[in-house]
N, C-alpha and C. Protein backbone atom coordinates (compact mmCIF):
# COMPACT_ATOMS: atom_id res chain seq x y z
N UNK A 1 -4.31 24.23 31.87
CA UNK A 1 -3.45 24.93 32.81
C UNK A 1 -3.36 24.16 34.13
N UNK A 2 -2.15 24.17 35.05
CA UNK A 2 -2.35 23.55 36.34
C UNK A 2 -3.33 24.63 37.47
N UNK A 3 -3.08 24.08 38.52
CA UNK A 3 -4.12 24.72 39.16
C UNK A 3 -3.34 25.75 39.84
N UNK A 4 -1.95 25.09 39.95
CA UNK A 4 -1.08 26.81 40.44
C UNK A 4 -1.79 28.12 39.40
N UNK A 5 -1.36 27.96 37.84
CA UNK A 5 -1.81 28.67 37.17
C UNK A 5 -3.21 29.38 37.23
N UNK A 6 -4.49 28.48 37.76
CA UNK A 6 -5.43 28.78 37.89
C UNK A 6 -5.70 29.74 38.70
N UNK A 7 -4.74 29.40 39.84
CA UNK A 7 -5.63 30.36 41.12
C UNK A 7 -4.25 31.46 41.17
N UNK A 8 -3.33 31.54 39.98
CA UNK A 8 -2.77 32.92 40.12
C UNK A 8 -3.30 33.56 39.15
N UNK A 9 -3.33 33.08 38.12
CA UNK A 9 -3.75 33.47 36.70
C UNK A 9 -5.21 34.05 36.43
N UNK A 10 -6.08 33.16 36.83
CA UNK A 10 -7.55 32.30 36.88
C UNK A 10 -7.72 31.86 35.47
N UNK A 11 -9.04 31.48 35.31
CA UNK A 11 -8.81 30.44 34.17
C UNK A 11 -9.89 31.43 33.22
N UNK A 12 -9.30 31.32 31.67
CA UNK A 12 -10.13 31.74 30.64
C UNK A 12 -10.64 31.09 30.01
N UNK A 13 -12.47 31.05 30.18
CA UNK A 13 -12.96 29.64 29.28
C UNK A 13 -12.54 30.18 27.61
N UNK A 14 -12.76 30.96 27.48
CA UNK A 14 -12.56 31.37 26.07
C UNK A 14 -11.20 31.11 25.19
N UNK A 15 -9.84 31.32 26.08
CA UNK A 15 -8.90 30.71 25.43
C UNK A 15 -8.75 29.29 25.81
N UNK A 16 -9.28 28.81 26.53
CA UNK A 16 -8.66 27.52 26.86
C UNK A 16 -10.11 26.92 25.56
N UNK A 17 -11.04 27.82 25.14
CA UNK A 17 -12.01 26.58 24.31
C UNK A 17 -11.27 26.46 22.84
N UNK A 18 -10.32 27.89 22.55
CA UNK A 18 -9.63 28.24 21.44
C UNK A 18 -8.63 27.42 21.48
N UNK A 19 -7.78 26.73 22.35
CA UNK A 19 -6.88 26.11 22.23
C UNK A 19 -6.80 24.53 22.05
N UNK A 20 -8.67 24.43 23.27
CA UNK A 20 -8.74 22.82 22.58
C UNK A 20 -9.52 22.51 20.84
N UNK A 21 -10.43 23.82 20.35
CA UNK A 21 -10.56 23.60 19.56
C UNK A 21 -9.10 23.60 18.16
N UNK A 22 -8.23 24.18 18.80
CA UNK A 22 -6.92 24.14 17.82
C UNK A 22 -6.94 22.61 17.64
N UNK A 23 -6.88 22.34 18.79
CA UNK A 23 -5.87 20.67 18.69
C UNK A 23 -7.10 19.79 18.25
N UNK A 24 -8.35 19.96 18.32
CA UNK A 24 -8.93 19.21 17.45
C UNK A 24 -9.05 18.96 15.90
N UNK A 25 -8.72 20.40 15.90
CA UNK A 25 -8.61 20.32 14.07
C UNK A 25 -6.77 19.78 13.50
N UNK A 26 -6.34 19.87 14.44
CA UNK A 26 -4.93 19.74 14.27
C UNK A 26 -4.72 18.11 14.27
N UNK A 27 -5.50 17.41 15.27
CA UNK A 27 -5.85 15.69 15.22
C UNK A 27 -6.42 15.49 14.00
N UNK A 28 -7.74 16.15 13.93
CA UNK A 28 -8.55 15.85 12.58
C UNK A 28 -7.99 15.67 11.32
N UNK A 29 -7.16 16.81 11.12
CA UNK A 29 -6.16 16.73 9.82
C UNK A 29 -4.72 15.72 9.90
N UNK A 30 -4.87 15.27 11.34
CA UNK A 30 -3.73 14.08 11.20
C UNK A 30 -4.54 13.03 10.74
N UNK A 31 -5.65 12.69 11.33
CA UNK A 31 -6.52 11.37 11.49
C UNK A 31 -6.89 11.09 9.74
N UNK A 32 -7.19 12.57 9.25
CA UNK A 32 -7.78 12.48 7.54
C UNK A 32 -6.16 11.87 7.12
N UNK A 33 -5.02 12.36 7.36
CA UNK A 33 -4.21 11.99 6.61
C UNK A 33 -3.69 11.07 6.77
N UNK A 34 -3.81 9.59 8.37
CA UNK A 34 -3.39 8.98 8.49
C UNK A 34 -4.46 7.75 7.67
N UNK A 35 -5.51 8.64 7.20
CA UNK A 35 -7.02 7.62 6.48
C UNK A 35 -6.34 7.61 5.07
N UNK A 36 -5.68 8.53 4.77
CA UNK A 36 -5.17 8.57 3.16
C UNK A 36 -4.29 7.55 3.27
N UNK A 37 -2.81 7.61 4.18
CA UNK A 37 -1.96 6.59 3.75
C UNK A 37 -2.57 5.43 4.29
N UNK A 38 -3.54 5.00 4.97
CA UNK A 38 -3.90 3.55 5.04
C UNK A 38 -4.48 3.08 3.84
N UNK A 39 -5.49 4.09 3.33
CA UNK A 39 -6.12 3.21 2.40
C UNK A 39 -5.00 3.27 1.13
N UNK A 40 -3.65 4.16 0.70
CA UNK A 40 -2.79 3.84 -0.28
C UNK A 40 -1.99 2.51 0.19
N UNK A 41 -1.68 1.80 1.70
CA UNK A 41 -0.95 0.79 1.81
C UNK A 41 -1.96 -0.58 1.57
N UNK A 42 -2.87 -0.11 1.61
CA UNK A 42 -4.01 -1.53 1.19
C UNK A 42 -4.01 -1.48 -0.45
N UNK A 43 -4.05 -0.61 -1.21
CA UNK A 43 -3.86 -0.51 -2.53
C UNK A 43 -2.84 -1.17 -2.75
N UNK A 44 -1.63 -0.59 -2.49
CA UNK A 44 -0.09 -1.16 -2.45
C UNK A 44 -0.28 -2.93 -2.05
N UNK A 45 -1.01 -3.31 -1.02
CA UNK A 45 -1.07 -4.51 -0.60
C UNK A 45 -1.63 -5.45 -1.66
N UNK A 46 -2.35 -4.92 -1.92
CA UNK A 46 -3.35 -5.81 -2.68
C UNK A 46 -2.17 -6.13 -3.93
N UNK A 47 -1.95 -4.82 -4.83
CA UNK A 47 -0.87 -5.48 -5.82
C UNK A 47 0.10 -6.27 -5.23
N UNK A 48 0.61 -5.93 -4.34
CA UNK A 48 1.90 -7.08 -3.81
C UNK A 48 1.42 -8.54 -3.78
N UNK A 49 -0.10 -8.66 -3.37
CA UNK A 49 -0.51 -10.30 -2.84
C UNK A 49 -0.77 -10.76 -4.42
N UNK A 50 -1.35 -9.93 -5.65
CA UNK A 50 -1.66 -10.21 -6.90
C UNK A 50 -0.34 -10.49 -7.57
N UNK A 51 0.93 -9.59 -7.48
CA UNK A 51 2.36 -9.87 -7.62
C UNK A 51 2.76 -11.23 -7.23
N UNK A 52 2.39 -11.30 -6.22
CA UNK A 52 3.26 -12.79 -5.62
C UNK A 52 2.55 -13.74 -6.15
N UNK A 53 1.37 -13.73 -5.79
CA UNK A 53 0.78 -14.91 -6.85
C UNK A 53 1.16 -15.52 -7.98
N UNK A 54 1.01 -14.35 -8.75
CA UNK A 54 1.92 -14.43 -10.41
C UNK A 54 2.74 -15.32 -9.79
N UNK A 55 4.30 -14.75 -8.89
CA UNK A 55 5.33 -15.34 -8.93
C UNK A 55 5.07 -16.80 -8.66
N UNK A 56 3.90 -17.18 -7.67
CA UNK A 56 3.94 -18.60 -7.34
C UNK A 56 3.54 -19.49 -8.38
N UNK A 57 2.93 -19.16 -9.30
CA UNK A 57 2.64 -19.53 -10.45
C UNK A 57 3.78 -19.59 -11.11
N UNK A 58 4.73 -18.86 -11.66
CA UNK A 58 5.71 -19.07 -12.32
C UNK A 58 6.65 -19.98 -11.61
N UNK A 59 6.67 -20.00 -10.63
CA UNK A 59 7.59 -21.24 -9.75
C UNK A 59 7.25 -22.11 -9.92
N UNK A 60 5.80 -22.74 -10.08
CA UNK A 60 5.13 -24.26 -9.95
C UNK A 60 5.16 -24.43 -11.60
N UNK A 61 5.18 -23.23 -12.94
CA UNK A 61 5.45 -24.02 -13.82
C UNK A 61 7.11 -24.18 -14.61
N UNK A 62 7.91 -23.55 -13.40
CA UNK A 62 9.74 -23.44 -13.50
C UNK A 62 9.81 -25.02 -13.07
N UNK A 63 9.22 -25.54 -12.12
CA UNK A 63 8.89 -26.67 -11.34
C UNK A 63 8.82 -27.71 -11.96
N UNK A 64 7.68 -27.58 -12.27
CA UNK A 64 7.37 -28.99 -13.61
C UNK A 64 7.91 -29.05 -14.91
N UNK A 65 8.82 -27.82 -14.96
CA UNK A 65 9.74 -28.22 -16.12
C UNK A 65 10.71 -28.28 -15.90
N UNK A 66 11.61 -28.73 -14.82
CA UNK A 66 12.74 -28.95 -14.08
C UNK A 66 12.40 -30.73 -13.71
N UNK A 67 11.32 -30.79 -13.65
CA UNK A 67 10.84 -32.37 -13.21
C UNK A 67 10.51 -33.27 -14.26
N UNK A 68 10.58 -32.81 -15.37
CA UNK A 68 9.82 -33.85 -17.01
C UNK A 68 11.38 -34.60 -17.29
């Protein structure tokens, strides 16, 4: 709350502990779900770098049989 609010209002520890504990669980369940899609784009990553590989392999032997 600002402090206008304070000194018309006054301040309630009790809702203001209810409201920061909201937003902690409300972060928490972002933070868990921003832990899920990281570790699915490292999954995803990993096949892409194992993908490309393959491909560089198939280029170097498209390569040497373009060169005989």
């Amino acid at each position: 709350p600002s402090a206008e609010e304070v000194a018309k209002d006054g301040f309630y520890l009790g809702a203001m502990d209810a409201k920061l504990l909201q937003k902690i669980e409300e972060l928490t369940l972002y933070t868990i779900g921003q832990q899920k899609e990281i570790e699915q784009l490292k999954k995803e990553n990993i096949e892409i770098k194992q993908l490309n590989q393959k491909l560089l392999e198939v280029y170097k032997r498209l390569e040497k049989l373009e060169n005989q």
